[in-house]
Protein backbone atom coordinates (compact mmCIF):
# COMPACT_ATOMS: atom_id res chain seq x y z
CA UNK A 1 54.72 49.36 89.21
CA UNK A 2 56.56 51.41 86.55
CA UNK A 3 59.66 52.95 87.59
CA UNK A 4 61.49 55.81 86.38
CA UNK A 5 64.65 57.15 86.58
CA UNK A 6 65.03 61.11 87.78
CA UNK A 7 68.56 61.46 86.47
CA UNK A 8 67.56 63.10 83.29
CA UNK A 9 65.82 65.48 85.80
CA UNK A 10 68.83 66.24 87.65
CA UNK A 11 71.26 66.87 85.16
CA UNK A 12 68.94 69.41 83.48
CA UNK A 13 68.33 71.20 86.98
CA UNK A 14 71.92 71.17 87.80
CA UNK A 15 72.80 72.46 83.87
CA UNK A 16 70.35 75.62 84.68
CA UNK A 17 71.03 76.45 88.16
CA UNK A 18 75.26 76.26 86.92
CA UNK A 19 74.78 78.20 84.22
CA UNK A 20 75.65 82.24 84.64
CA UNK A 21 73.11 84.76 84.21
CA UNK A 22 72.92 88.38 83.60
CA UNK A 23 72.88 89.38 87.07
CA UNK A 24 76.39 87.18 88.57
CA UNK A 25 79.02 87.79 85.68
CA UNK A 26 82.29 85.94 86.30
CA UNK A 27 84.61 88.59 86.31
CA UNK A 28 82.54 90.08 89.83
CA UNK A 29 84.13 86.79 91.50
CA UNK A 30 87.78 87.55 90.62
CA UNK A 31 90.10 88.68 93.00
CA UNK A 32 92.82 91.49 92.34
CA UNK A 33 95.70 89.65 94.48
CA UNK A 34 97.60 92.79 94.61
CA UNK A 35 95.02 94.82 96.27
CA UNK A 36 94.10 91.90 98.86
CA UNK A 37 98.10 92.16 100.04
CA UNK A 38 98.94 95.92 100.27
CA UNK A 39 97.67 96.10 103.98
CA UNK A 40 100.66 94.64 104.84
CA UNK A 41 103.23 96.68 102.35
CA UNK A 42 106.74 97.54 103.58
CA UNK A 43 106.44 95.07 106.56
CA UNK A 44 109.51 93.87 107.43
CA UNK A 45 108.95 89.78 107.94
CA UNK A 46 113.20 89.39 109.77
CA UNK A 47 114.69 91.51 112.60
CA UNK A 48 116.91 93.29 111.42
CA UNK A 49 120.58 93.07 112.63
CA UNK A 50 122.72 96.39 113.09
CA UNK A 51 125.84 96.67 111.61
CA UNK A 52 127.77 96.54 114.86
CA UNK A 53 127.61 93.01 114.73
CA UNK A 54 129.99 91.26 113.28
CA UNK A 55 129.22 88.19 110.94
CA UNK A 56 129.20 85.82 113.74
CA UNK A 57 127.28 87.75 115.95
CA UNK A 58 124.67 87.90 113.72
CA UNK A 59 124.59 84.65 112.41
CA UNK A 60 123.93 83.69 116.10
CA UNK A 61 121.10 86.49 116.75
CA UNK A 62 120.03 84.81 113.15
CA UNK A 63 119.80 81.11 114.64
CA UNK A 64 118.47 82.76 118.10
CA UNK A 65 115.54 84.56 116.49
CA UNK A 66 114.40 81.45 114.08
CA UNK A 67 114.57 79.26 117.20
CA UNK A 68 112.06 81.47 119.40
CA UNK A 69 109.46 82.27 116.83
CA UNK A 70 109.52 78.16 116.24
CA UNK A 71 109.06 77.76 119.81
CA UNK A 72 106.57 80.70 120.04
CA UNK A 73 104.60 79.32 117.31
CA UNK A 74 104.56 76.04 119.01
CA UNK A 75 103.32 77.58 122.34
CA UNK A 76 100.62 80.15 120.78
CA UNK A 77 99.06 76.51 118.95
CA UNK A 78 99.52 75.02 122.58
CA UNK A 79 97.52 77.87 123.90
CA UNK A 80 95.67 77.57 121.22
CA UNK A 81 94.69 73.70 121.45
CA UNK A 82 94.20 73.47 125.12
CA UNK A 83 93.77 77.03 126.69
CA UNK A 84 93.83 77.20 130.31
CA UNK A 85 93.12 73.17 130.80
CA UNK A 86 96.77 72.82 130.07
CA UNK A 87 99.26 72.42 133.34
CA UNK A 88 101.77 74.64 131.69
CA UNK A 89 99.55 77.48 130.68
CA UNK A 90 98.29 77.43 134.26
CA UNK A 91 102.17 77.39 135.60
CA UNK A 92 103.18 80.63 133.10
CA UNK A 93 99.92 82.55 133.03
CA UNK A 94 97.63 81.44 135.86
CA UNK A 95 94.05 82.27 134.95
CA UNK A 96 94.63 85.24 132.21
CA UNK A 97 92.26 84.90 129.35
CA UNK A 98 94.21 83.34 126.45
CA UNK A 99 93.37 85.80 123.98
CA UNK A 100 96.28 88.13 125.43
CA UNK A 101 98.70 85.01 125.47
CA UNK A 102 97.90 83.92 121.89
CA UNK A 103 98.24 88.22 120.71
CA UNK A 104 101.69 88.03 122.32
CA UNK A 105 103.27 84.73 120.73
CA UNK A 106 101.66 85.93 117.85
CA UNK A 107 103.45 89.20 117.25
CA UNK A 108 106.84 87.13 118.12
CA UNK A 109 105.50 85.34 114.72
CA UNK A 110 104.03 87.19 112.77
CA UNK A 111 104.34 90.95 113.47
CA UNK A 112 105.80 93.65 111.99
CA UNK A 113 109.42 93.07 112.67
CA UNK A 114 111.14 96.77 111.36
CA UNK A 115 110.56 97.90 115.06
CA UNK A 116 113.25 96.06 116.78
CA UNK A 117 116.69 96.38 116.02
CA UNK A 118 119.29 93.89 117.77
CA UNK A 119 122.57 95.66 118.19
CA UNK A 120 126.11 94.34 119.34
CA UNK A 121 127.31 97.72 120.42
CA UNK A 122 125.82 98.92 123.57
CA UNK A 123 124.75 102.62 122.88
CA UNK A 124 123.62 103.64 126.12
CA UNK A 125 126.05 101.84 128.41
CA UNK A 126 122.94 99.91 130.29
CA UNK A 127 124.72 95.80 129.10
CA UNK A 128 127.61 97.31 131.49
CA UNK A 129 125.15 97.27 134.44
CA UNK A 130 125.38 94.48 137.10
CA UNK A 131 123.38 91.45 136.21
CA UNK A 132 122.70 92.80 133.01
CA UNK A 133 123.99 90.99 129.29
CA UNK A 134 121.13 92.66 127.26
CA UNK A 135 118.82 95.20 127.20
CA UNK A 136 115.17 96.08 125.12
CA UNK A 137 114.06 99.45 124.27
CA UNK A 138 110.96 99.29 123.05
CA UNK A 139 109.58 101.31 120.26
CA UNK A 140 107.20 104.46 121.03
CA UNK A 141 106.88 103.00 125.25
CA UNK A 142 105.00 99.99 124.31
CA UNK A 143 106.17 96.82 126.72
C-alpha cells in the first residue's frame, strides 16, 4: 500500500484561501481608533471636587471615592459571578433581577462622573439638619 503525504496539498490550499482578493482589500479591515472613541468625548472619568474644600478635604473625598468604586467594582463582579445564589445578594437585594444591581455598581465605575460635584460648603443649609452630615442632589431628579 503506497502512501502519500497531503501536506503539499495543504499548504497550497491554505496559500490560496490566505491570499487577498479583489473583493476583501486590507485597508476595509482597519479601524479609525479615533472615531471608535468619540461616543464617549468630554466624559469626565473623576468626581470632581469644589473649591470649597480645602486640600485635605479633598484629598480625603479623593481616597473616599477610589475606595468605593474598588469596592463597587468588586460587588458588581460578585453580582456578576453568582447572581442571586449568593447569601449576600439575597441579604441587600432580595429577589430583584441583577441586571438593575450590576447597572447601578456600574455607573459608580464607570459612568459619566461631571454630574456630581462633592462640596465642603453646605449651600443650602440641609448638613445643619439633625442626623444629617451630608447631603446628594441629584442631577435633573434622577435617584
Amino acid at each position: 500500500m503506497k502512501t502519500t503525504s497531503l501536506l503539499p496539498l495543504l499548504t497550497v490550499a491554505t496559500s490560496v484561501l490566505a491570499a487577498p482578493t479583489a473583493l476583501e482589500p486590507r485597508q476595509a479591515h482597519q479601524i479609525n481608533v479615533s472615531a471608535a472613541t468619540a461616543w464617549n468625548a468630554g466624559a469626565a472619568n473623576q468626581y470632581p471636587i469644589h473649591s470649597s474644600c480645602n486640600a485635605s478635604e479633598a484629598a480625603q473625598i479623593r481616597q473616599g471615592l477610589a475606595e468605593a468604586i474598588i469596592l463597587a467594582d468588586h460587588a458588581k463582579q460578585h453580582v456578576l459571578r453568582w447572581g442571586r445564589k449568593s447569601q449576600l445578594y439575597r441579604k441587600y437585594f432580595s429577589e430583584q433581577p441583577t441586571g438593575e444591581v450590576i447597572g447601578n455598581y456600574d455607573r459608580i465605575v464607570s459612568a459619566d462622573k461631571g454630574e456630581v460635584l462633592f462640596r465642603c460648603d453646605n449651600p443650602d443649609g440641609n448638613c445643619d439638619l439633625p442626623g444629617k452630615k451630608s447631603h446628594v442632589v441629584f442631577p435633573n431628579g434622577q435617584r
